[in-house]
N, C-alpha and C. Protein backbone atom coordinates (compact mmCIF):
# COMPACT_ATOMS: atom_id res chain seq x y z
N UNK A 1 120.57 20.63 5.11
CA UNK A 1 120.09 19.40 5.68
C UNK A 1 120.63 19.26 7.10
N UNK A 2 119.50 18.69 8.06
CA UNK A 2 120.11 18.92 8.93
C UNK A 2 120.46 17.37 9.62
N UNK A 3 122.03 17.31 10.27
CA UNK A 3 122.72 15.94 10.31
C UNK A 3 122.22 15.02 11.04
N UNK A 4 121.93 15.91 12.40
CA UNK A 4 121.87 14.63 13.04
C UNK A 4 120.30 15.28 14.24
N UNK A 5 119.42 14.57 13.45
CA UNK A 5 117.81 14.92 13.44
C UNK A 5 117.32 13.21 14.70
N UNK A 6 116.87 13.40 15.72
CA UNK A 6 116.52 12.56 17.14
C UNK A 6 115.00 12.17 16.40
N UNK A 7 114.89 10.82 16.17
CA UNK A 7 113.71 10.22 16.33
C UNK A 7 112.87 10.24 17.70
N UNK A 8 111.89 11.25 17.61
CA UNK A 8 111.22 12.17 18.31
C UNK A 8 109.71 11.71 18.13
N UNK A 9 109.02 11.27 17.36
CA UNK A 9 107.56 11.60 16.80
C UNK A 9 107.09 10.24 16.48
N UNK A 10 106.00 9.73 17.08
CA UNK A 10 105.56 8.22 17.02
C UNK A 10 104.43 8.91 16.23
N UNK A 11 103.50 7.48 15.55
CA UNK A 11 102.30 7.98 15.30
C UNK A 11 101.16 8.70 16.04
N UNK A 12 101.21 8.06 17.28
CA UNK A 12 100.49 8.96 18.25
C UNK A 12 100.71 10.34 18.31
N UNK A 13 101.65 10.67 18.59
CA UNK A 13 102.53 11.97 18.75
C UNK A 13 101.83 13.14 17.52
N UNK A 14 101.89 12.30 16.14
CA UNK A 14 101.75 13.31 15.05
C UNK A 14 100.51 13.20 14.81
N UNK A 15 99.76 12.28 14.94
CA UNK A 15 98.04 12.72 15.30
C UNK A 15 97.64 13.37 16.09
N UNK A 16 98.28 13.60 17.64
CA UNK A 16 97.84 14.17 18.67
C UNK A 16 98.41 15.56 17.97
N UNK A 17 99.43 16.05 17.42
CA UNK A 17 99.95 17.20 16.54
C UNK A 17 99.01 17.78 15.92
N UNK A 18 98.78 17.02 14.94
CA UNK A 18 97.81 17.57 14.07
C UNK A 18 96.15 17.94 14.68
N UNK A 19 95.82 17.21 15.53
CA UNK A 19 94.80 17.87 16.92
C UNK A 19 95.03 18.99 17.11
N UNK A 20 95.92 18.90 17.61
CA UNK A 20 96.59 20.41 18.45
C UNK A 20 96.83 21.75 17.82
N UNK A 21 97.10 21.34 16.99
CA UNK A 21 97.38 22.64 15.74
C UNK A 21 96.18 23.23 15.07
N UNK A 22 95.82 22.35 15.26
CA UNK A 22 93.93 22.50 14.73
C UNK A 22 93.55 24.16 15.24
N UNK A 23 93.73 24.37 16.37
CA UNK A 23 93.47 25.60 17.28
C UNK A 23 93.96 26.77 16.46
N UNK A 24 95.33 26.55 16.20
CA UNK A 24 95.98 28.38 15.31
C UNK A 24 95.47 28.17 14.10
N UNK A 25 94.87 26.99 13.52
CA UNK A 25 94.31 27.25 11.94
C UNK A 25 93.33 27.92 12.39
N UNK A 26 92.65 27.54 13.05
CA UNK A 26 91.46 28.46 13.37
C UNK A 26 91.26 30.03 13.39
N UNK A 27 92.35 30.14 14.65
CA UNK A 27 93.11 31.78 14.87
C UNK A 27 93.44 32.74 13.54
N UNK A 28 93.97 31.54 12.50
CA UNK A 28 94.91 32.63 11.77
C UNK A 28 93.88 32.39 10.11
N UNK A 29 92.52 31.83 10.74
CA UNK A 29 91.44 31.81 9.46
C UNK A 29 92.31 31.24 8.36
N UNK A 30 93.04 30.15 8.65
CA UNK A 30 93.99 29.07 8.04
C UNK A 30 93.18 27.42 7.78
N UNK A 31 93.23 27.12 6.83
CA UNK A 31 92.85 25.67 6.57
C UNK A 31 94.08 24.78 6.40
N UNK A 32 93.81 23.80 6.98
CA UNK A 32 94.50 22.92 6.87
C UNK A 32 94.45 21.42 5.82
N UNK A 33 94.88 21.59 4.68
CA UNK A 33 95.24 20.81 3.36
C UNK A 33 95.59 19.80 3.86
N UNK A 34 96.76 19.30 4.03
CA UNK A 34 97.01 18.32 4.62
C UNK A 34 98.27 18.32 5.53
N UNK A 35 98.29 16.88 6.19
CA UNK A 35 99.71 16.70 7.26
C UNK A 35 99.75 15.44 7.20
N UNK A 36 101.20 15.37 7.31
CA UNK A 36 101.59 14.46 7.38
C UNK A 36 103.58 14.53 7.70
N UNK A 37 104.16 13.53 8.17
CA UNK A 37 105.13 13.77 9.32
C UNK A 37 105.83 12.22 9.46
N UNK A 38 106.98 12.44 9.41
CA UNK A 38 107.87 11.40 9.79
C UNK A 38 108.85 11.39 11.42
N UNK A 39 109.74 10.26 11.72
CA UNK A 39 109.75 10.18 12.76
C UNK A 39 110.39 11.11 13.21
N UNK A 40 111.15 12.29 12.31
CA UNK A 40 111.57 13.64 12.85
C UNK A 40 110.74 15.09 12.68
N UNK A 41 110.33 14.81 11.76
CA UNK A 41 109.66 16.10 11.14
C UNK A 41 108.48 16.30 10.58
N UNK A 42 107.54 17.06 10.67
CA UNK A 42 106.12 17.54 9.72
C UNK A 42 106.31 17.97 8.19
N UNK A 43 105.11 17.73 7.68
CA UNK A 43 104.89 18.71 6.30
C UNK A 43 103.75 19.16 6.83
N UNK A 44 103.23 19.98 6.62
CA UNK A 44 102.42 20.67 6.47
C UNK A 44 101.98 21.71 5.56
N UNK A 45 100.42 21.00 4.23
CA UNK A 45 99.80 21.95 3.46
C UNK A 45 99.03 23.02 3.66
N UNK A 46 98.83 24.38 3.89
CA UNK A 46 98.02 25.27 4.50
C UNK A 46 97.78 26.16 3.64
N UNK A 47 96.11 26.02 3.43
CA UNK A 47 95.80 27.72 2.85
C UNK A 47 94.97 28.65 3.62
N UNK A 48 96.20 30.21 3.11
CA UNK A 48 95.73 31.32 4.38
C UNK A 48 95.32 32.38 3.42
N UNK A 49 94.75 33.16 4.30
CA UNK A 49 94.52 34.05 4.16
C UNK A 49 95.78 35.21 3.39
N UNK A 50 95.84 35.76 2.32
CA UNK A 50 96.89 37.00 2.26
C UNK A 50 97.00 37.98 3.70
N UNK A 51 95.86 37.88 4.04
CA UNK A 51 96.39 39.25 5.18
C UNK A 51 97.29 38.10 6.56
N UNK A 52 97.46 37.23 6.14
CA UNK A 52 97.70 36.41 7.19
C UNK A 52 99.47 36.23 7.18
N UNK A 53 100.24 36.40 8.13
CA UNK A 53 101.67 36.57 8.40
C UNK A 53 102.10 35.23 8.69
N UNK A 54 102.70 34.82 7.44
CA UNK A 54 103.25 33.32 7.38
C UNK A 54 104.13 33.24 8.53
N UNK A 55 105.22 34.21 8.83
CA UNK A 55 106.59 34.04 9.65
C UNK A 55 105.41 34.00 11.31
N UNK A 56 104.27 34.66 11.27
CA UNK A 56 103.65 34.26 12.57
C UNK A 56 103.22 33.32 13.03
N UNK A 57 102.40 32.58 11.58
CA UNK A 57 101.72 31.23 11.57
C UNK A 57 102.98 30.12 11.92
N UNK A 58 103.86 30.44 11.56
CA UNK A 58 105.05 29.28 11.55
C UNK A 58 105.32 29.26 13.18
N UNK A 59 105.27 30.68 13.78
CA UNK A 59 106.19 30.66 15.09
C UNK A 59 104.93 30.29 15.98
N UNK A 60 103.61 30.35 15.47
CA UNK A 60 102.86 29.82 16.71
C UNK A 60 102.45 27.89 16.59
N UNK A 61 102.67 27.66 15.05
CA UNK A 61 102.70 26.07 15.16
C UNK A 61 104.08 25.62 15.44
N UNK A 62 104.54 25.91 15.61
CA UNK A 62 106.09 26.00 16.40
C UNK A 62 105.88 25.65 17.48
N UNK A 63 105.39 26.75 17.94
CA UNK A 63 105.39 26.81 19.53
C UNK A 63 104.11 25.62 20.28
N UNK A 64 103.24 25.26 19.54
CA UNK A 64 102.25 25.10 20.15
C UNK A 64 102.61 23.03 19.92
N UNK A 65 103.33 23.28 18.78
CA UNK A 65 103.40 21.81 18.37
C UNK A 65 104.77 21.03 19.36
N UNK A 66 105.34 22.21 19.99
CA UNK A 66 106.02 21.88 20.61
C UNK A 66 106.26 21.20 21.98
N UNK A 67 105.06 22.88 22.78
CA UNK A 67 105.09 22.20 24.20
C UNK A 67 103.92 21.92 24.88
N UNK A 68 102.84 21.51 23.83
CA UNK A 68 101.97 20.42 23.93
C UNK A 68 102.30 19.41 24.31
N UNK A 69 102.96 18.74 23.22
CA UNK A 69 103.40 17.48 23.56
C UNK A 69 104.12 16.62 24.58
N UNK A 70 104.97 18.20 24.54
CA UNK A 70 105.98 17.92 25.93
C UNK A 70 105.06 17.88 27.34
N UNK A 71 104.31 18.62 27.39
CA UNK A 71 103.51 18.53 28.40
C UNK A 71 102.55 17.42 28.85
N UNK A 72 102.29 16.62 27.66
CA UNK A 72 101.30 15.41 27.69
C UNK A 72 101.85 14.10 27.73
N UNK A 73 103.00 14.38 26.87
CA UNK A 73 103.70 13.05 26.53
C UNK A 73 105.02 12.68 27.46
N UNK A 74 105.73 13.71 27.41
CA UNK A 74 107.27 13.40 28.37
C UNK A 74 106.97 13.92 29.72
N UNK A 75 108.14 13.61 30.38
CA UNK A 75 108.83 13.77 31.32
C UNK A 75 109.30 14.92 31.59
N UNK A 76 109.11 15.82 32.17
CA UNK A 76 109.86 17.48 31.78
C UNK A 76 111.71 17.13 32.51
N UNK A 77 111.72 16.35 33.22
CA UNK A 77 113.15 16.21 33.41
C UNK A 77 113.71 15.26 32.47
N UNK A 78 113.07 14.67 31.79
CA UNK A 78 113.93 13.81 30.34
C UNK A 78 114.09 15.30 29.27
N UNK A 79 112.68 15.71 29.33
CA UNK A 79 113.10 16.77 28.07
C UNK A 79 114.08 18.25 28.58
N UNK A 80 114.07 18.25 29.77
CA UNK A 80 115.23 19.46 29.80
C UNK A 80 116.44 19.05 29.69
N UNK A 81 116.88 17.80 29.80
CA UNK A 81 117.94 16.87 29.71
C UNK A 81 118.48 17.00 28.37
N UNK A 82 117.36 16.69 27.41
CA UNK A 82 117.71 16.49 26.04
C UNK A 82 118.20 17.88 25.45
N UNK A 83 117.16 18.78 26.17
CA UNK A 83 117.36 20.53 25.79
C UNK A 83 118.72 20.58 26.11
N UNK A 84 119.11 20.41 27.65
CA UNK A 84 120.86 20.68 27.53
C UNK A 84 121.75 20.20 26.49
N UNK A 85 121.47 18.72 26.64
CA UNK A 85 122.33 18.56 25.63
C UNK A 85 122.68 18.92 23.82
N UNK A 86 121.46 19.01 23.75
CA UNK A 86 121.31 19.21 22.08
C UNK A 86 121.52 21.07 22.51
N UNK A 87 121.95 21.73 23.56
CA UNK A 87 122.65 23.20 23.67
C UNK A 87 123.92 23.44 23.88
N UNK A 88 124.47 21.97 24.63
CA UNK A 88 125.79 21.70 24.54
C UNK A 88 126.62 21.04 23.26
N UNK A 89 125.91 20.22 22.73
CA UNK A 89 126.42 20.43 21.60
C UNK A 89 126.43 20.95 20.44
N UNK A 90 126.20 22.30 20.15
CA UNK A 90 126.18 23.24 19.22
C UNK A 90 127.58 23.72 19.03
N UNK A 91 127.80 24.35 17.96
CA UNK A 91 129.27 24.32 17.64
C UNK A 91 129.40 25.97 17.53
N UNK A 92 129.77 26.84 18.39
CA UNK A 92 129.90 28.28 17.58
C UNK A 92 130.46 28.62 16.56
N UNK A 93 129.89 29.91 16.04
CA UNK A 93 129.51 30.30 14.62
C UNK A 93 131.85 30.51 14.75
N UNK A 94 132.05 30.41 13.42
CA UNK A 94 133.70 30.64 13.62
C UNK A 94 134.22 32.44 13.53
């Protein structure tokens, strides 16, 4: 579980998400079951294809759910801000 999770995601945000993602279901001949998302995080139901590479599908709605938003919605100097910090405070491995 992870501790300390930044209320990040308005409703706008996770509709405009689920828009956006729309695109790699397409790509990866993926349907999309359902979504749905709280003020930190997604669920997402998806049925794929077998020939289809889950660990890929994950890293491109990853990626895409990511800096979409950032690009439409923020500030790129609020969000590199936040990037430092949530890099500064990471704790190395012991």
């Amino acid at each position: 579980m992870t501790r300390f999770r930044h209320q990040v995601f308005t409703d706008t945000h996770l509709r405009h998400m689920e828009e956006i993602t729309q695109v790699v279901y397409e790509d990866f001949e993926c349907e999309l079951v359902q979504f749905n998302g709280e003020h930190n995080h997604v669920h997402l139901l998806v049925n794929f294809a077998p020939k289809a590479a889950v660990t890929k599908l994950v890293n491109f709605l990853k990626g895409v759910s990511f800096r979409r938003p950032c690009q439409e919605f923020d500030d790129p100097k609020r969000h590199q801000s936040f990037v430092r910090q949530y890099i500064e405070q990471q704790t190395p491995p012991a």
